[in-house]
N, C-alpha and C. Protein backbone atom coordinates (compact mmCIF):
# COMPACT_ATOMS: atom_id res chain seq x y z
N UNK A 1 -45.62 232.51 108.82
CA UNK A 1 -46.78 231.75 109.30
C UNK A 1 -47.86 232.67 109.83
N UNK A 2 -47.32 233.85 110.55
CA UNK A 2 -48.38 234.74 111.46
C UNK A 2 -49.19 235.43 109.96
N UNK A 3 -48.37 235.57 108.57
CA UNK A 3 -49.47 236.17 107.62
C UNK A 3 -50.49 235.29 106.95
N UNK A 4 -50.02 233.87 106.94
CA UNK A 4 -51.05 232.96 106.52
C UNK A 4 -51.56 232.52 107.26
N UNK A 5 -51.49 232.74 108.48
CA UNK A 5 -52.93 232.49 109.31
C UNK A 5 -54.01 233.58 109.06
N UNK A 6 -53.24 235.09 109.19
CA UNK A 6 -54.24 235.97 109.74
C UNK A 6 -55.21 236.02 107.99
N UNK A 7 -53.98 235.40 107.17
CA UNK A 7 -54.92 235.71 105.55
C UNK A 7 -56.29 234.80 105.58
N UNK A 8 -55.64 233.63 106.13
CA UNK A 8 -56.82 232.30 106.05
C UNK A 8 -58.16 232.46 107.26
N UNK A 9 -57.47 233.45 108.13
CA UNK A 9 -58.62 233.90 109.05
C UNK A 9 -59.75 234.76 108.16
N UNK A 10 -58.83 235.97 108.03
CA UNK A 10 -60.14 236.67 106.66
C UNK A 10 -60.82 236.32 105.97
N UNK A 11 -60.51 235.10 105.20
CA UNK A 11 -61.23 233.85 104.37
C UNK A 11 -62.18 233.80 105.06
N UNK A 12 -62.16 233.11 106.13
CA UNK A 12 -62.61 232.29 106.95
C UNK A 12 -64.05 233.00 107.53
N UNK A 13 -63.57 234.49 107.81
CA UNK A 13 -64.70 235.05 108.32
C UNK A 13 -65.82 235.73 107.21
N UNK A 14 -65.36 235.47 105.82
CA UNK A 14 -66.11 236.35 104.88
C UNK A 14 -66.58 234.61 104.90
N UNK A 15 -66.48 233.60 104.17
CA UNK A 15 -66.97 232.73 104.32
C UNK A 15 -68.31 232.60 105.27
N UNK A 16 -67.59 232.65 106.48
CA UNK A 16 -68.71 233.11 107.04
C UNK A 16 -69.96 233.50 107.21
N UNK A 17 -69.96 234.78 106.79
CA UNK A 17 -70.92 236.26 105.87
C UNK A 17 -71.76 235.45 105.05
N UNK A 18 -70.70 234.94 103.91
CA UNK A 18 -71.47 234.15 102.93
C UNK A 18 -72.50 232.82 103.50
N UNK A 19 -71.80 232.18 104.01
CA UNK A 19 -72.86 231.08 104.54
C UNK A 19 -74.15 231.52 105.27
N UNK A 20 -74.11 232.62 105.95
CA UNK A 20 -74.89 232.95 107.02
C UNK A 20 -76.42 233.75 105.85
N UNK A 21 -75.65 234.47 104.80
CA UNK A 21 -76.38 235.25 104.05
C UNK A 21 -77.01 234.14 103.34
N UNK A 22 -76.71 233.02 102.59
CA UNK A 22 -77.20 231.82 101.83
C UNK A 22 -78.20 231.23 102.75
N UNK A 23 -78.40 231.53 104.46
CA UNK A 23 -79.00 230.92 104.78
C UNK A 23 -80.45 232.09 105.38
N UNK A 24 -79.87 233.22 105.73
CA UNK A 24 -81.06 233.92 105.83
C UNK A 24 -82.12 234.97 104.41
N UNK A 25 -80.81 235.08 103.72
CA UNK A 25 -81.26 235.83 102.69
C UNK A 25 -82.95 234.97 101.42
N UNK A 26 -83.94 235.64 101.34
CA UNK A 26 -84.95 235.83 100.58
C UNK A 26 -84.62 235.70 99.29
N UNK A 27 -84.09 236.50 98.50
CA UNK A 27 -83.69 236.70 97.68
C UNK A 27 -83.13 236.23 96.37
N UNK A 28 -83.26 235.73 95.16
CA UNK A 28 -83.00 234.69 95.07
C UNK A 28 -81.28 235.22 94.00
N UNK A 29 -81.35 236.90 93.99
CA UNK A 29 -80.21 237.36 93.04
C UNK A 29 -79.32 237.43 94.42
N UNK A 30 -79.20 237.84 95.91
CA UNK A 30 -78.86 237.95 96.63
C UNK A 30 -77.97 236.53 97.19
N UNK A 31 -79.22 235.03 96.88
CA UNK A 31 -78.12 234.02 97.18
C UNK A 31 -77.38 233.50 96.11
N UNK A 32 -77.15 234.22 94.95
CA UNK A 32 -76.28 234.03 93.88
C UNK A 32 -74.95 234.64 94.17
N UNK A 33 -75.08 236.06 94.54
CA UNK A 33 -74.00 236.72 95.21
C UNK A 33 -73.55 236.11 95.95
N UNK A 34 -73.97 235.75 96.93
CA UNK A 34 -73.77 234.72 98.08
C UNK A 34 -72.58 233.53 97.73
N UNK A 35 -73.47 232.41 96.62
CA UNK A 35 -72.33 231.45 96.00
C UNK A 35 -71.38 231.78 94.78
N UNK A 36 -71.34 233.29 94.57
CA UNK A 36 -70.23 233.31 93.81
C UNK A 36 -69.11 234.08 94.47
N UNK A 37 -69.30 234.43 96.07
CA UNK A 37 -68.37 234.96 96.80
C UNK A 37 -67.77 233.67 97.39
N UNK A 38 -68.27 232.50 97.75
CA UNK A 38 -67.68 231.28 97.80
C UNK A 38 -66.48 230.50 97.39
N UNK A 39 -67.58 230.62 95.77
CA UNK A 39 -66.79 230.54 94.72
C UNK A 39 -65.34 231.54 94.59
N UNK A 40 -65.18 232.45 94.82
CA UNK A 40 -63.92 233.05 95.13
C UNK A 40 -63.60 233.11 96.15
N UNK A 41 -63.90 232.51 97.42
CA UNK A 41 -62.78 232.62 97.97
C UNK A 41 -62.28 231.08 98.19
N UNK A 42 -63.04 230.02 97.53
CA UNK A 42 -61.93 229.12 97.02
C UNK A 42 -61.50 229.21 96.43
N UNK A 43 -61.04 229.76 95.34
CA UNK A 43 -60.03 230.24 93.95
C UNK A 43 -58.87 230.83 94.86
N UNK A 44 -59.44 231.71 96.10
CA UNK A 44 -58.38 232.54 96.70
C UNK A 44 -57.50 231.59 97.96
N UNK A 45 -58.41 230.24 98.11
CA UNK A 45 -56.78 229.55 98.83
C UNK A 45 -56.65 228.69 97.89
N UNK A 46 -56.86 228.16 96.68
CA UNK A 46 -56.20 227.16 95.80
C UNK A 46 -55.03 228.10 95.26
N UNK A 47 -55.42 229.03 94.98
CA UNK A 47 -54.08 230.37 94.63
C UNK A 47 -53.13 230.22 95.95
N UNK A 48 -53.87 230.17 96.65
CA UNK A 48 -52.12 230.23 98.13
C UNK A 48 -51.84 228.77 98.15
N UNK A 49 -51.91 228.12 96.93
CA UNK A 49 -51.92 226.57 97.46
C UNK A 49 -51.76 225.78 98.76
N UNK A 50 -53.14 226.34 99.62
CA UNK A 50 -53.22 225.70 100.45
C UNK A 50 -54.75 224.72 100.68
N UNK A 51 -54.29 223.06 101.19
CA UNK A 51 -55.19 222.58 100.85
C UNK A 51 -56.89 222.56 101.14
N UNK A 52 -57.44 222.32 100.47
CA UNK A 52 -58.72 222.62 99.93
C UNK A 52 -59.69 221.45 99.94
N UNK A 53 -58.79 220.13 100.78
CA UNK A 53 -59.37 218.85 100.65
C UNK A 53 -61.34 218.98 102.04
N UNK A 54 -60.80 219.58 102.78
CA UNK A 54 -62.02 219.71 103.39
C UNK A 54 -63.13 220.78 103.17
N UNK A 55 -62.54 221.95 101.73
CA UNK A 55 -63.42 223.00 101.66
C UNK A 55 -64.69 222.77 101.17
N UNK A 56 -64.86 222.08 100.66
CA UNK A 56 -66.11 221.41 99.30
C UNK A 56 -66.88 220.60 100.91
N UNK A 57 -66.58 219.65 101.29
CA UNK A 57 -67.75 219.13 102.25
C UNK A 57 -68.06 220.02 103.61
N UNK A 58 -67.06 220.48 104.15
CA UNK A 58 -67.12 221.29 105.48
C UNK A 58 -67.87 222.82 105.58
N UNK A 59 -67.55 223.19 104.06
CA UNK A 59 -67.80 224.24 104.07
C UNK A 59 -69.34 224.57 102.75
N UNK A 60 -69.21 224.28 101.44
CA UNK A 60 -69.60 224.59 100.55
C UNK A 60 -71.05 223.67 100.79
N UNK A 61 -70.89 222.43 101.30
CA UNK A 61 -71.75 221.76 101.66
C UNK A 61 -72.63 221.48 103.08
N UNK A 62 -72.21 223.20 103.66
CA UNK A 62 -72.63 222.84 105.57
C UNK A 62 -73.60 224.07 104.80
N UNK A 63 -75.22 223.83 105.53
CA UNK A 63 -76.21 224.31 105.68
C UNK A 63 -76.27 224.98 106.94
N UNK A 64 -76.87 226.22 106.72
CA UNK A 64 -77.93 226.86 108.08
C UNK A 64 -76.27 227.75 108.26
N UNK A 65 -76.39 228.65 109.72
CA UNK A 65 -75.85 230.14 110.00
C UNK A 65 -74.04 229.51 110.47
N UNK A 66 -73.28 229.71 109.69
CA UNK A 66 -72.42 229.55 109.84
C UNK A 66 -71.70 229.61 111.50
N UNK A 67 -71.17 228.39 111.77
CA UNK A 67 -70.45 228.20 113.11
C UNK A 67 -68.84 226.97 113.17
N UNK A 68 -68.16 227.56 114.07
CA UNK A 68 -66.73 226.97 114.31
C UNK A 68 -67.18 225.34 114.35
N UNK A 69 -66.70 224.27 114.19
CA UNK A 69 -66.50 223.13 114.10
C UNK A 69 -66.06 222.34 114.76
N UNK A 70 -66.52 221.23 115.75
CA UNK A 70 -66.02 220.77 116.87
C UNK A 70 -65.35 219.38 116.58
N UNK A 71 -64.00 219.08 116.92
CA UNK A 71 -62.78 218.49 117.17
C UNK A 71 -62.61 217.63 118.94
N UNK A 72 -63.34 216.72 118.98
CA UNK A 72 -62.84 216.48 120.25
C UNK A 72 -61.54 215.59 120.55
N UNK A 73 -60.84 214.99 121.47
CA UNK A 73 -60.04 214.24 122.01
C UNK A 73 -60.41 213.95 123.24
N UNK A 74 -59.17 212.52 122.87
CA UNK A 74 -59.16 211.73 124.36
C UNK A 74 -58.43 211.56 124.49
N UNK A 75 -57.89 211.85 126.44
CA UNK A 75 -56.78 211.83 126.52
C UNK A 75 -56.71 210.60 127.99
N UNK A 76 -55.70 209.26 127.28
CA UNK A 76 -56.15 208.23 128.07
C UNK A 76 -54.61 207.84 128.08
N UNK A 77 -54.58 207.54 130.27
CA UNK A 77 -53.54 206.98 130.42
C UNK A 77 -53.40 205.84 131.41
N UNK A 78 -52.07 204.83 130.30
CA UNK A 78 -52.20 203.82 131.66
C UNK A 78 -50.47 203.38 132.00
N UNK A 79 -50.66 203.17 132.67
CA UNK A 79 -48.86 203.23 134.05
C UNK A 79 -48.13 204.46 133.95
N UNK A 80 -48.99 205.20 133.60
CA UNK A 80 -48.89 207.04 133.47
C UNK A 80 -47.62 206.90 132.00
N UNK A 81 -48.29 206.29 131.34
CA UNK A 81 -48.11 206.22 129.78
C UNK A 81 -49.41 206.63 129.13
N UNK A 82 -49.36 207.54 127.95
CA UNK A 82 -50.35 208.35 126.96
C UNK A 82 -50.90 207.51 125.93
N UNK A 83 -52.32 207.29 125.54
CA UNK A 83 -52.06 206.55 124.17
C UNK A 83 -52.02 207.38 123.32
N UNK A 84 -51.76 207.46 122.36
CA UNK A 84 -50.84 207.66 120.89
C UNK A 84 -51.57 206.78 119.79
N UNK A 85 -52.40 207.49 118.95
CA UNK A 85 -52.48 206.80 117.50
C UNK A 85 -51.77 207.52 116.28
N UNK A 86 -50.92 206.70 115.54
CA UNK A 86 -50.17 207.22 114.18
C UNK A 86 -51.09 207.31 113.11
N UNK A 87 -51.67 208.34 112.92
CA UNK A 87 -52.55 209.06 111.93
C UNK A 87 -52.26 208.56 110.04
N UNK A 88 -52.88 207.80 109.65
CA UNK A 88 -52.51 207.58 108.12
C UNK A 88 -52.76 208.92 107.06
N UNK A 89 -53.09 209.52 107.76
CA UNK A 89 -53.03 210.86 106.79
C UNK A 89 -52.21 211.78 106.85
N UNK A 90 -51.33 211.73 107.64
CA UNK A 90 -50.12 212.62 107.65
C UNK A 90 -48.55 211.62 108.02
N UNK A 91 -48.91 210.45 108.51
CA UNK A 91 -47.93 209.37 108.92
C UNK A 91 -47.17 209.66 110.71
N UNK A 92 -47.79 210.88 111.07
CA UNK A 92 -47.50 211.18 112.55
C UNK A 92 -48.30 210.88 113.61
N UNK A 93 -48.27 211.07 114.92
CA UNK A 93 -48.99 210.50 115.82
C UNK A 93 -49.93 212.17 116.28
N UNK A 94 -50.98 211.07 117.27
CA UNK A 94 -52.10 212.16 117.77
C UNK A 94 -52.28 211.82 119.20
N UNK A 95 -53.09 212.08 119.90
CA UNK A 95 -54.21 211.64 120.87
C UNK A 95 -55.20 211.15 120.15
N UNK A 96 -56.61 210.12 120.13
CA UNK A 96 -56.73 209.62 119.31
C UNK A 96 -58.21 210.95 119.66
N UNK A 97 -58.65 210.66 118.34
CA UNK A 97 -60.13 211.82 118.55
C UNK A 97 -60.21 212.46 116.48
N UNK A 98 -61.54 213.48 116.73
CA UNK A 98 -61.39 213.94 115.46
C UNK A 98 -62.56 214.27 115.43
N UNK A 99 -63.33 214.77 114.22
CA UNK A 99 -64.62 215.76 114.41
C UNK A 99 -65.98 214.69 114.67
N UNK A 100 -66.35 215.72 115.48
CA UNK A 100 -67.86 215.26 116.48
C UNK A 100 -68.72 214.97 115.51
N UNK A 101 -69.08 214.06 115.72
CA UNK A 101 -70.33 213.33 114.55
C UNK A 101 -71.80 214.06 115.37
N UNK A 102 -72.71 213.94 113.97
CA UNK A 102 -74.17 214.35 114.47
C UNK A 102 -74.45 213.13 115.72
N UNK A 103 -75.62 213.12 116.46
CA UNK A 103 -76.48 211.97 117.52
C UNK A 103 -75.43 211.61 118.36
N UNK A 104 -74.64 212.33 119.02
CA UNK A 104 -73.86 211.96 120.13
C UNK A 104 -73.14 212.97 120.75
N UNK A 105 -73.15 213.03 122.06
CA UNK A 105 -72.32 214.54 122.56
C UNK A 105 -71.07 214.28 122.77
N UNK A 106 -70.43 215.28 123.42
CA UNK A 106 -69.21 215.63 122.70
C UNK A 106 -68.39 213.79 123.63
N UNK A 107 -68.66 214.02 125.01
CA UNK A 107 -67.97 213.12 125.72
C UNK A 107 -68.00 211.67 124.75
N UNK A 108 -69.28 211.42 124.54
CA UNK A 108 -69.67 210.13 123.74
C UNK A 108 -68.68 210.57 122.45
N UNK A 109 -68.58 211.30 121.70
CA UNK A 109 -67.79 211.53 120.71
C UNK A 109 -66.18 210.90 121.00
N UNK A 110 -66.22 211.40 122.07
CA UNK A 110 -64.62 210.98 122.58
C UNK A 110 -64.66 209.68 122.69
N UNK A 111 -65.31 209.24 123.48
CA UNK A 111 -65.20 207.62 123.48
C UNK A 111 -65.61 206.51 122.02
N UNK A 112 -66.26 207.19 121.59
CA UNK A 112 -66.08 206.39 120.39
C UNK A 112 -65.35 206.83 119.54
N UNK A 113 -64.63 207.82 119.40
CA UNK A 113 -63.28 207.90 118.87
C UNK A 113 -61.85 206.90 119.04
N UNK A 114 -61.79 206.86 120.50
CA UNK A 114 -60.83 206.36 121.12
C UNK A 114 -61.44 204.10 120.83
N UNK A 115 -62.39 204.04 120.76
CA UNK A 115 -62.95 202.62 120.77
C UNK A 115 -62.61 202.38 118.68
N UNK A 116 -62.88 203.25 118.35
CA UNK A 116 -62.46 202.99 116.89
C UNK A 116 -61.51 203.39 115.96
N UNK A 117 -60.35 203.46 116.78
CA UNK A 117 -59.09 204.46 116.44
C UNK A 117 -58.23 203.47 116.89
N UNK A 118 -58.23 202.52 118.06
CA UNK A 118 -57.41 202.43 118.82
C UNK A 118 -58.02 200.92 119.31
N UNK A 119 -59.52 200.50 119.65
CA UNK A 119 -60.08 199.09 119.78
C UNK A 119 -59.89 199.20 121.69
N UNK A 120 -59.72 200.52 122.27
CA UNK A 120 -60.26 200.60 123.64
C UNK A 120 -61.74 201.18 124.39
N UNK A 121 -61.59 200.53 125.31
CA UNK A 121 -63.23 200.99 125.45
C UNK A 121 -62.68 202.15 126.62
N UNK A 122 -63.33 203.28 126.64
CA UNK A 122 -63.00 204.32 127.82
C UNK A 122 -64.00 205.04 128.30
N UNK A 123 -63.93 205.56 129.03
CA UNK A 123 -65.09 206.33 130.00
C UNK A 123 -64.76 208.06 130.07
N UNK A 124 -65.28 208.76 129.62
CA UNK A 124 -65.11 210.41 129.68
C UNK A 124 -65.12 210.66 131.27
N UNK A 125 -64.53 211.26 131.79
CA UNK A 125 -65.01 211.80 133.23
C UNK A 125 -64.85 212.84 133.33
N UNK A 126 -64.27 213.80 132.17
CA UNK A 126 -63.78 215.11 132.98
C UNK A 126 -63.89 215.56 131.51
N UNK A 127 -64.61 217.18 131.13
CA UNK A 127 -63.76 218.01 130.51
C UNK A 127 -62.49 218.89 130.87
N UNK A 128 -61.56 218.71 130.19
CA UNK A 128 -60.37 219.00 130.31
C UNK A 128 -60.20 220.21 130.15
N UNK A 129 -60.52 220.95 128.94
CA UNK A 129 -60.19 221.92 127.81
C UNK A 129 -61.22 222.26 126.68
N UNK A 130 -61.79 223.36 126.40
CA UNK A 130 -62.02 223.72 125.17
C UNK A 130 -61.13 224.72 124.75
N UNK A 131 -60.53 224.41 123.65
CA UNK A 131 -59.75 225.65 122.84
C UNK A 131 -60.31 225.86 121.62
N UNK A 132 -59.48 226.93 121.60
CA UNK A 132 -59.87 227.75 119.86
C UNK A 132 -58.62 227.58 119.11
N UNK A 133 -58.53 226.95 117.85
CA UNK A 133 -57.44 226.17 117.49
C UNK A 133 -56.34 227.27 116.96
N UNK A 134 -57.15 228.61 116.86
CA UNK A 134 -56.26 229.41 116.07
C UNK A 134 -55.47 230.33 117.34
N UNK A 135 -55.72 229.77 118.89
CA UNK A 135 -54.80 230.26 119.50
C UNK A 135 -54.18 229.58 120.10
N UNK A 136 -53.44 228.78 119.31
CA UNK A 136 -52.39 227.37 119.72
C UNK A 136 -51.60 227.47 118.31
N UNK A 137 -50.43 226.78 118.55
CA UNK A 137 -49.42 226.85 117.44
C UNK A 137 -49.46 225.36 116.60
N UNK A 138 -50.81 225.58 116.46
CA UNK A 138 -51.37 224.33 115.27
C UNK A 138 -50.85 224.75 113.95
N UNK A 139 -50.37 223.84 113.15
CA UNK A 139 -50.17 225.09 111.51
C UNK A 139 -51.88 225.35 111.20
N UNK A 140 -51.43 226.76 109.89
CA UNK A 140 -52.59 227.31 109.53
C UNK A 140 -53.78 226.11 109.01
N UNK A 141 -55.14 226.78 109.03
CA UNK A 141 -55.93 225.92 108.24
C UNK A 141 -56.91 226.68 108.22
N UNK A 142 -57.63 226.19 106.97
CA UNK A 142 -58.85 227.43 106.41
C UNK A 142 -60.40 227.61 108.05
N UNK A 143 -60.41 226.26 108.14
CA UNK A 143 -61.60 226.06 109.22
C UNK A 143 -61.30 226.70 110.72
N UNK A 144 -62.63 227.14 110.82
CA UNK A 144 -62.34 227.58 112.28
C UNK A 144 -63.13 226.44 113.14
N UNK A 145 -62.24 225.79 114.35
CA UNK A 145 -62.32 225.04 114.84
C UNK A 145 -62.03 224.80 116.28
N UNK A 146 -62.82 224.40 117.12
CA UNK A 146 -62.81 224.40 118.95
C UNK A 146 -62.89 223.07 118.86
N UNK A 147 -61.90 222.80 119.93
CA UNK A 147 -61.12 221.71 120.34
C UNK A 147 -61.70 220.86 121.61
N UNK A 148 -61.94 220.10 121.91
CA UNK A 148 -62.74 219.79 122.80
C UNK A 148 -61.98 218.29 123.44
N UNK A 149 -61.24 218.68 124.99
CA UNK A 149 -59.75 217.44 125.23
C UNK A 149 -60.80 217.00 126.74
N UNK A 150 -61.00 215.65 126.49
CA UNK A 150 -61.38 214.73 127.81
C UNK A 150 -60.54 214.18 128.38
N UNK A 151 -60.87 213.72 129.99
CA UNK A 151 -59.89 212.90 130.42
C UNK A 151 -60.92 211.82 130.67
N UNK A 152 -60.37 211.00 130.16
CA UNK A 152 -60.85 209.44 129.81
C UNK A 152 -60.04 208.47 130.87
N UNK A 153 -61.17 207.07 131.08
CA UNK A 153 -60.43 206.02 132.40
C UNK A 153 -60.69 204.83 131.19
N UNK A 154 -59.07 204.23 131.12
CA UNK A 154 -59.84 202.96 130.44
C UNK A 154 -60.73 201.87 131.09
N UNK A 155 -61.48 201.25 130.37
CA UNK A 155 -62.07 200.46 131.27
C UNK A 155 -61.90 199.11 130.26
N UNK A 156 -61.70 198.21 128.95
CA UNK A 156 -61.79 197.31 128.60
C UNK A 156 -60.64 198.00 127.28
N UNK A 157 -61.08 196.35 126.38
CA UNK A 157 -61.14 196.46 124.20
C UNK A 157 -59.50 196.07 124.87
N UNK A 158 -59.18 196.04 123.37
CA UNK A 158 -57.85 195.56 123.13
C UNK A 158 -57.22 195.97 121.94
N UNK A 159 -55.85 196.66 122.42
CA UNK A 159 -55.34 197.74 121.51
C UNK A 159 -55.00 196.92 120.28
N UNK A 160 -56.08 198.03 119.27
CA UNK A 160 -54.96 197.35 117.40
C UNK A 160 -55.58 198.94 116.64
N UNK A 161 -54.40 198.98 115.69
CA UNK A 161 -54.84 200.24 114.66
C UNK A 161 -56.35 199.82 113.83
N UNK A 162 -56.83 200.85 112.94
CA UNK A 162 -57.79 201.08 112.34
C UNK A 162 -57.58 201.42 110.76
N UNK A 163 -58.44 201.76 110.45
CA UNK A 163 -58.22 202.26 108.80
C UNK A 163 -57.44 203.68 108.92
N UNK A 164 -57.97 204.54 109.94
CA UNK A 164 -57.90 205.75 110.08
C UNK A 164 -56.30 205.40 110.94
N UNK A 165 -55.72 204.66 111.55
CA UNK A 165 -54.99 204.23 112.20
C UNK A 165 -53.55 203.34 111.89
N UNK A 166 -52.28 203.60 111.50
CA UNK A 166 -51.40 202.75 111.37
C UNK A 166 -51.32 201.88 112.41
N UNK A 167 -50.61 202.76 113.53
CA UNK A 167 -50.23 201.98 115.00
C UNK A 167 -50.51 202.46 115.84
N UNK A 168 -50.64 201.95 117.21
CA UNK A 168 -51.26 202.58 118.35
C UNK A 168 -50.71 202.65 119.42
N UNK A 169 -50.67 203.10 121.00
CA UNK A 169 -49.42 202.38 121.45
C UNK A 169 -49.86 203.55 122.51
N UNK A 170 -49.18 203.03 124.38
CA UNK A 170 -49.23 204.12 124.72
C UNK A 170 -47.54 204.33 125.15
N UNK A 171 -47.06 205.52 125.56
CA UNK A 171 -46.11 206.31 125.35
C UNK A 171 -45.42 207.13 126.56
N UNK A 172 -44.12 207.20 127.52
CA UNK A 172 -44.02 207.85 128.11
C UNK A 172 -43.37 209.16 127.96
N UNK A 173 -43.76 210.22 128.55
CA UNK A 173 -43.51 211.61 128.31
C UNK A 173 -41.76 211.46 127.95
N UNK A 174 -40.98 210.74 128.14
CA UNK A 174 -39.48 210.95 127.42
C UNK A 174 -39.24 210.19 126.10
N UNK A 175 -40.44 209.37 125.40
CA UNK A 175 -40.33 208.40 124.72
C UNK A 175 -41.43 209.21 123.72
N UNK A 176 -41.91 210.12 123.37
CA UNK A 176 -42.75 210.80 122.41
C UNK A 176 -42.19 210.31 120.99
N UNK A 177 -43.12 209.90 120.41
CA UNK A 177 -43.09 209.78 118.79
C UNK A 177 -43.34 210.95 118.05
N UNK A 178 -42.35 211.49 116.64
CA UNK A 178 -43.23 212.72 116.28
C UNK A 178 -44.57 212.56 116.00
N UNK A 179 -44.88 214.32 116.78
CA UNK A 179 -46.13 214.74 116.97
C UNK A 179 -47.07 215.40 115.78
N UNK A 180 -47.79 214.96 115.56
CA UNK A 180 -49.25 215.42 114.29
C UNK A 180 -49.34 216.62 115.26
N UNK A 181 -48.85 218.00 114.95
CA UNK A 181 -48.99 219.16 115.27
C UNK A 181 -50.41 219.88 114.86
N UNK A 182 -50.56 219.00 113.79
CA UNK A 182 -52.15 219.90 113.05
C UNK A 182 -53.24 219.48 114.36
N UNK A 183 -53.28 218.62 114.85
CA UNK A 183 -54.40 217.88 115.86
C UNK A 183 -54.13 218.10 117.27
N UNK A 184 -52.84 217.93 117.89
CA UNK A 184 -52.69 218.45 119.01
C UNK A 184 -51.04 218.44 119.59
N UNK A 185 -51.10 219.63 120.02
CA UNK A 185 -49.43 220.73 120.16
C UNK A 185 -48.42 219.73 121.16
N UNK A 186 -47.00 219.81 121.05
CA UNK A 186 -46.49 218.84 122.04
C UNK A 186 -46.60 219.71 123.33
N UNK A 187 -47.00 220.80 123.69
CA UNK A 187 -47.02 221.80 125.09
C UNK A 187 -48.54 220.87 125.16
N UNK A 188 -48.98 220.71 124.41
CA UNK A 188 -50.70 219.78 125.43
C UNK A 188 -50.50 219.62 125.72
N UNK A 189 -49.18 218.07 125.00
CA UNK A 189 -49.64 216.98 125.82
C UNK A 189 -48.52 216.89 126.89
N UNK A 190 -47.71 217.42 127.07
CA UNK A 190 -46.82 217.77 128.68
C UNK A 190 -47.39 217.99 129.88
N UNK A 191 -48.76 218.91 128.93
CA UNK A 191 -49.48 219.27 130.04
C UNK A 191 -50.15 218.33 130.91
N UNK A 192 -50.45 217.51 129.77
CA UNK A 192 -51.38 216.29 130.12
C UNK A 192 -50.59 215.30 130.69
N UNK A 193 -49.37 215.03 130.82
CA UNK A 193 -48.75 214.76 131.68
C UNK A 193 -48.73 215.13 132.97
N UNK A 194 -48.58 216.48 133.44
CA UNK A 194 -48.74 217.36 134.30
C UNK A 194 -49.64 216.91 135.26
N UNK A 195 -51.09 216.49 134.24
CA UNK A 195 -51.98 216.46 135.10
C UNK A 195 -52.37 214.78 135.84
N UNK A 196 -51.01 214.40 135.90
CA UNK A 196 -51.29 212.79 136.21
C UNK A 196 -51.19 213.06 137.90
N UNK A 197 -50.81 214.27 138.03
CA UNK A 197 -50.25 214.84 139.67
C UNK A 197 -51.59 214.62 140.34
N UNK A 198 -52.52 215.73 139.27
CA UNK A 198 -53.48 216.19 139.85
C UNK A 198 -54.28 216.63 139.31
N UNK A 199 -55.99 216.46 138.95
CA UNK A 199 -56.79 216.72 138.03
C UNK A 199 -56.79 218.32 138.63
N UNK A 200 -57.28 219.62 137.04
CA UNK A 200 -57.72 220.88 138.19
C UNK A 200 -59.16 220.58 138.34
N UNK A 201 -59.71 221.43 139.24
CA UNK A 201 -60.92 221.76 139.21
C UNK A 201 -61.69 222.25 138.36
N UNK A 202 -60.49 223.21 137.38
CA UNK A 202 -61.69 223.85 136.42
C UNK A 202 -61.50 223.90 135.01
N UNK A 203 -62.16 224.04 134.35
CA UNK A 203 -62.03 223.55 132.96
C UNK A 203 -60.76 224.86 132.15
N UNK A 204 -59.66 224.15 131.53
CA UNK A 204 -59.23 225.12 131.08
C UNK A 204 -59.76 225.79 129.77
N UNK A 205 -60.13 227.12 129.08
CA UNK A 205 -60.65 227.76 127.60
C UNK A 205 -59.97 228.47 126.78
N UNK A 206 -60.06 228.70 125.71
CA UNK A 206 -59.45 229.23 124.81
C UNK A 206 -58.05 228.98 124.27
């Protein structure tokens, strides 16, 4: 695992290069180079057959100087039970959340994650956490991506799944459903247990 990360990191950062050059470069033989280094280094993870379902919109199709990709969550509890949505794209459970849409910041991101994932209405009050996904024991993935975990108060809605959503449910720390590891680690959410003691003061990073 530690070589297909660090391979998909290299990707990741020539990618990079490339996007950044497609966006400052003049030139018009220069941004050809540009999309045919692209062009190989998707050839070079369809060769590690690893999937490629987000490379074409996230990547091939993101404009302007290449930057990491923001992922938020919400993390909402009630009778110091977690909610839990079962993800239809992998058939495992999450915290409910997922990438930050344009016209809304990150907190608002969270809450309307959690209102259309799940049919609760919640309130952001706290950043929790920003991480960097590639220093957590997420499995590999081509994108580089910062994680962004709220602590949310419910305040209304009424729990039912979504499209994006089988079932929903909240959960006590001895009663865990398997965990969607790609989205968030079972050491989070212990943590996030942890913190039913006591909010910290300061934001945890990286």
């Amino acid at each position: 695992m530690k070589d297909s990360s660090e391979w998909i990191e290299t990707l990741n950062k020539i990618t990079g290069l490339a996007q950044s050059g497609l966006y400052y470069s003049k030139d018009v033989y220069d941004k050809e180079r540009y999309e045919q280094l692209l062009d190989h280094v998707r050839t070079l993870i369809e060769l590690k057959e690893i999937d490629t379902s987000h490379f074409i919109p996230n990547v091939l199709q993101d404009i302007g100087y290449a930057t990491p990709k923001i992922d938020v969550r919400a993390i909402v509890f009630k009778d110091n039970k977690l909610l839990l949505a079962k993800e239809t794209q992998d058939g495992l459970w999450s915290i409910p959340g997922g990438w930050a849409d344009v016209g809304y910041s990150a907190a608002e991101n969270a809450e309307k994650e959690v209102l259309e994932e799940t049919g609760l209405e919640v309130k952001a009050v706290r950043l929790l956490a920003l991480t960097d996904r590639r220093k957590h024991p997420h499995p590999a993935m081509f994108l580089h991506v910062y994680k962004a975990f709220f602590w949310c108060e419910l305040i209304g809605g009424e729990l039912k799944p979504s499209i994006e959503t089988s079932e929903v449910g909240f959960f006590a720390k001895d009663e865990l459903p398997p965990i969607s590891t790609a989205r968030v680690t079972e050491a989070q959410i212990h943590h996030f247990f942890e913190l039913l003691q006591e909010l910290p003061e300061n934001t945890y990073f990286d």
